[in-house]
Protein backbone atom coordinates (compact mmCIF):
# COMPACT_ATOMS: atom_id res chain seq x y z
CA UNK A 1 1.32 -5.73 12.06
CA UNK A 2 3.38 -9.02 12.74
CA UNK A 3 -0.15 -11.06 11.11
CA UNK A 4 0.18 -8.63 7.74
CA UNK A 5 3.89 -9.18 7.66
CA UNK A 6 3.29 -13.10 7.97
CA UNK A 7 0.14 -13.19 5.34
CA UNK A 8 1.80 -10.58 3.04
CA UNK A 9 1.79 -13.26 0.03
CA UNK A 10 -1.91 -14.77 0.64
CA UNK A 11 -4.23 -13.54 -2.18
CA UNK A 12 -6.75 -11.34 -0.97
CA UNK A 13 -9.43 -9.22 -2.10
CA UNK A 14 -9.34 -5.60 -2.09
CA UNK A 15 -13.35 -3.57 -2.03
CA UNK A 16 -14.42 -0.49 -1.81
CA UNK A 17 -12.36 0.83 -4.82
CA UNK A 18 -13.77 3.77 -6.87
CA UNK A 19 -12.25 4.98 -10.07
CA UNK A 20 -12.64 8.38 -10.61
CA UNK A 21 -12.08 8.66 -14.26
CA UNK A 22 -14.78 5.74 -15.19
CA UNK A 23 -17.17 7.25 -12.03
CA UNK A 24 -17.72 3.35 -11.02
CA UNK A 25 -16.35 0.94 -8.31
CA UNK A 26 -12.73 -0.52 -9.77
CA UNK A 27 -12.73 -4.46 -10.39
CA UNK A 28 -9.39 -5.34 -8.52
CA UNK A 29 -8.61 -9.03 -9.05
CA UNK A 30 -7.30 -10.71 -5.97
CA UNK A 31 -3.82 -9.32 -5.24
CA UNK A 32 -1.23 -10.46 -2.80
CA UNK A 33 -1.67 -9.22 0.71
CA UNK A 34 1.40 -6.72 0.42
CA UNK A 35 1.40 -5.82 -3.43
CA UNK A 36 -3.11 -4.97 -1.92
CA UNK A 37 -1.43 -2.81 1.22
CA UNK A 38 0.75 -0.99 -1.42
CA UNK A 39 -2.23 -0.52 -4.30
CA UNK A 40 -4.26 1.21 -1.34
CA UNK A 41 -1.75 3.15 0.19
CA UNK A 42 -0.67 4.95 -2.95
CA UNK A 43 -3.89 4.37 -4.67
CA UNK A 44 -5.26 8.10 -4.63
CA UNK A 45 -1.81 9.24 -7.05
CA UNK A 46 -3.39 6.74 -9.68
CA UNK A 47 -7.08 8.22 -9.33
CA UNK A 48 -8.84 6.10 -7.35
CA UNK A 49 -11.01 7.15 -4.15
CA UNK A 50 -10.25 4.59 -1.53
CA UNK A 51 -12.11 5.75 1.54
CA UNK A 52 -14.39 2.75 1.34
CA UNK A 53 -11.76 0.48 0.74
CA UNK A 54 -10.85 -2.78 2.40
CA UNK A 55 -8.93 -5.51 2.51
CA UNK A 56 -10.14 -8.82 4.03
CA UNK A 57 -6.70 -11.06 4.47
CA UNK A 58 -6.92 -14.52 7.27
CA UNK A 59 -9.51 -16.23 8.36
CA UNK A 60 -12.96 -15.62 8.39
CA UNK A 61 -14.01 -13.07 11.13
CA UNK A 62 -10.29 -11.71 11.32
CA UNK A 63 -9.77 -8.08 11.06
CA UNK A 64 -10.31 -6.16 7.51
CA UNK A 65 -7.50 -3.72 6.77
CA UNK A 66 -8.71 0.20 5.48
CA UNK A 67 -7.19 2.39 3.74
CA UNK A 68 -5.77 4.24 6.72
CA UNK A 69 -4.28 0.90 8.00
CA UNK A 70 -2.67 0.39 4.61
CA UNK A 71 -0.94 3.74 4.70
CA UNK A 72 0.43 3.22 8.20
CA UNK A 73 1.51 -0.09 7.10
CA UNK A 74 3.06 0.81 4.02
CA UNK A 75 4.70 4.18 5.56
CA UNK A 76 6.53 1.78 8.47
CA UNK A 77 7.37 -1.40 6.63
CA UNK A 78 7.52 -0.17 2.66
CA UNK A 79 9.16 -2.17 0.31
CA UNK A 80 9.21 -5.29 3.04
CA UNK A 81 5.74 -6.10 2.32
CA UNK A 82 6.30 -6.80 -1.56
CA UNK A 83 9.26 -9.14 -0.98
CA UNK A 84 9.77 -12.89 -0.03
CA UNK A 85 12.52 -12.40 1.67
CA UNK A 86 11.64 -11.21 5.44
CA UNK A 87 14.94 -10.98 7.03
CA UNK A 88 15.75 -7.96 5.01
């Protein structure tokens, strides 16, 4: 959690999204590490499957975050992971 919270404005790239209404994986350009935790977490409202989702954030070999992850991440931290400013 404290790794997300310090990488939450590295661009990363988010896989694994489908879009329903087109029936074809979603081309998600690299996002910042929170605005990617948010997209995922809330991503289903907007039409888009994200069971296959990830998000690969550090360096190479580090831990990929799913879809599950993002939920629990954007459920306990919220708004925290969009903004600069961490002593909120």
């Amino acid at each position: 959690m404290a790794a997300v919270l310090a990488s939450r404005d590295d661009e990363v790239p988010v896989l694994g999204v489908f879009d329903a209404a087109n029936k074809k994986e979603a081309a998600i350009e690299l996002l910042r590490l929170g605005e990617a935790v948010q997209f995922i977490a809330n991503a289903s409202v907007l039409g888009y499957d994200v069971r296959s989702a990830m998000i690969f954030y550090g360096a190479p070999g580090a831990p990929s975050l799913r879809a599950r992850h993002c939920e629990q991440l954007w459920a306990k931290y919220g708004m925290l992971l969009v903004t600069s400013d961490c002593s909120s």
